[in-house]
Protein backbone atom coordinates (compact mmCIF):
# COMPACT_ATOMS: atom_id res chain seq x y z
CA UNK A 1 46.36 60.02 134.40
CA UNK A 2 47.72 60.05 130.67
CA UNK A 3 50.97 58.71 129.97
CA UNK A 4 53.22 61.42 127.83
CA UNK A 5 55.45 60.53 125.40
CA UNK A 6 57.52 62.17 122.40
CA UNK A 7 56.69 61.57 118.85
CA UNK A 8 59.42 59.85 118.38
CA UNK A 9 59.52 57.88 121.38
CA UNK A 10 56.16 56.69 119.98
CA UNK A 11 57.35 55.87 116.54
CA UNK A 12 59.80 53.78 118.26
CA UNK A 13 58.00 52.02 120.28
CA UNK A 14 54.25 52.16 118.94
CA UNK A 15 53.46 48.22 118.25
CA UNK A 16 54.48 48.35 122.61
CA UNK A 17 52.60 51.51 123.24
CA UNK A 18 49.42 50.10 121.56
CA UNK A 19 49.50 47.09 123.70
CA UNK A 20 49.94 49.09 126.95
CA UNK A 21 46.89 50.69 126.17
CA UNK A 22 44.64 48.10 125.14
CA UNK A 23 45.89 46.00 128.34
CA UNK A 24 45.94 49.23 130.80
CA UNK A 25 43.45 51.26 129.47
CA UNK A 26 45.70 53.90 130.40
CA UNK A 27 46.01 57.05 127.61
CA UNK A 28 49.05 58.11 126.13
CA UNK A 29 49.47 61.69 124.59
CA UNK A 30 52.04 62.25 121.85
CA UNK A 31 54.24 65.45 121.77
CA UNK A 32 55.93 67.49 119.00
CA UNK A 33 58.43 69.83 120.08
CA UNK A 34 56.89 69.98 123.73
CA UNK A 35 53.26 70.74 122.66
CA UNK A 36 50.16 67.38 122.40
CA UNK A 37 49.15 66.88 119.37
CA UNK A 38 47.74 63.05 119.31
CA UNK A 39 45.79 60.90 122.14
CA UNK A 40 46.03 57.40 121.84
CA UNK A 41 43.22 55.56 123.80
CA UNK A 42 41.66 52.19 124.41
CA UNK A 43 38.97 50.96 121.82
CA UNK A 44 35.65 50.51 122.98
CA UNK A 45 33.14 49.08 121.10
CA UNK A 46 29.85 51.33 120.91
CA UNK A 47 26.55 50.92 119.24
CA UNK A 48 27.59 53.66 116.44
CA UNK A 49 30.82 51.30 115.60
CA UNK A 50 28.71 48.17 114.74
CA UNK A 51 26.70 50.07 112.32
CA UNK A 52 29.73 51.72 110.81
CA UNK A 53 31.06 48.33 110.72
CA UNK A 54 28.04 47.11 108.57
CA UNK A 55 27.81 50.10 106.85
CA UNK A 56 31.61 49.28 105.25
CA UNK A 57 30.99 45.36 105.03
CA UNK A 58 28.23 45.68 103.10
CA UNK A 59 29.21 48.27 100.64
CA UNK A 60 32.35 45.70 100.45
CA UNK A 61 30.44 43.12 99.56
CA UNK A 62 28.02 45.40 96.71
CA UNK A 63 31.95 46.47 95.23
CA UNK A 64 32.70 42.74 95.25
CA UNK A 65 29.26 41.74 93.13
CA UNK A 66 29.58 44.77 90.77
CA UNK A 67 33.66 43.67 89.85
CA UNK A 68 32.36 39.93 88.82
């Protein structure tokens, strides 16, 4: 079950929040004026977010060699 808090309770307390999450694995939804508008949920590592990963590294590293 997702854990509901206010967008300001979140501001407040986000640094907290995140932990929670990564250590629960429980969701939490973030409210505005009574109605969700953001899920935060636990990271999982997937095939697609490796290659993303490279993806960015190694265009890093191509910016890196063109700037020297």
């Amino acid at each position: 079950m997702s854990r509901i808090v206010t967008a300001s309770d979140f501001r407040a307390r986000c640094l907290k929040l995140m932990d929670k999450v990564s250590e629960s694995g429980q969701e939490i939804v973030m409210t505005k004026h009574g109605r969700p508008v953001a899920r935060l949920v636990p990271y999982q590592a997937t095939a697609a977010d490796e290659e993303t990963r490279d993806t960015v590294r190694d265009r890093e590293n191509g910016w890196r060699s063109k700037a020297r």
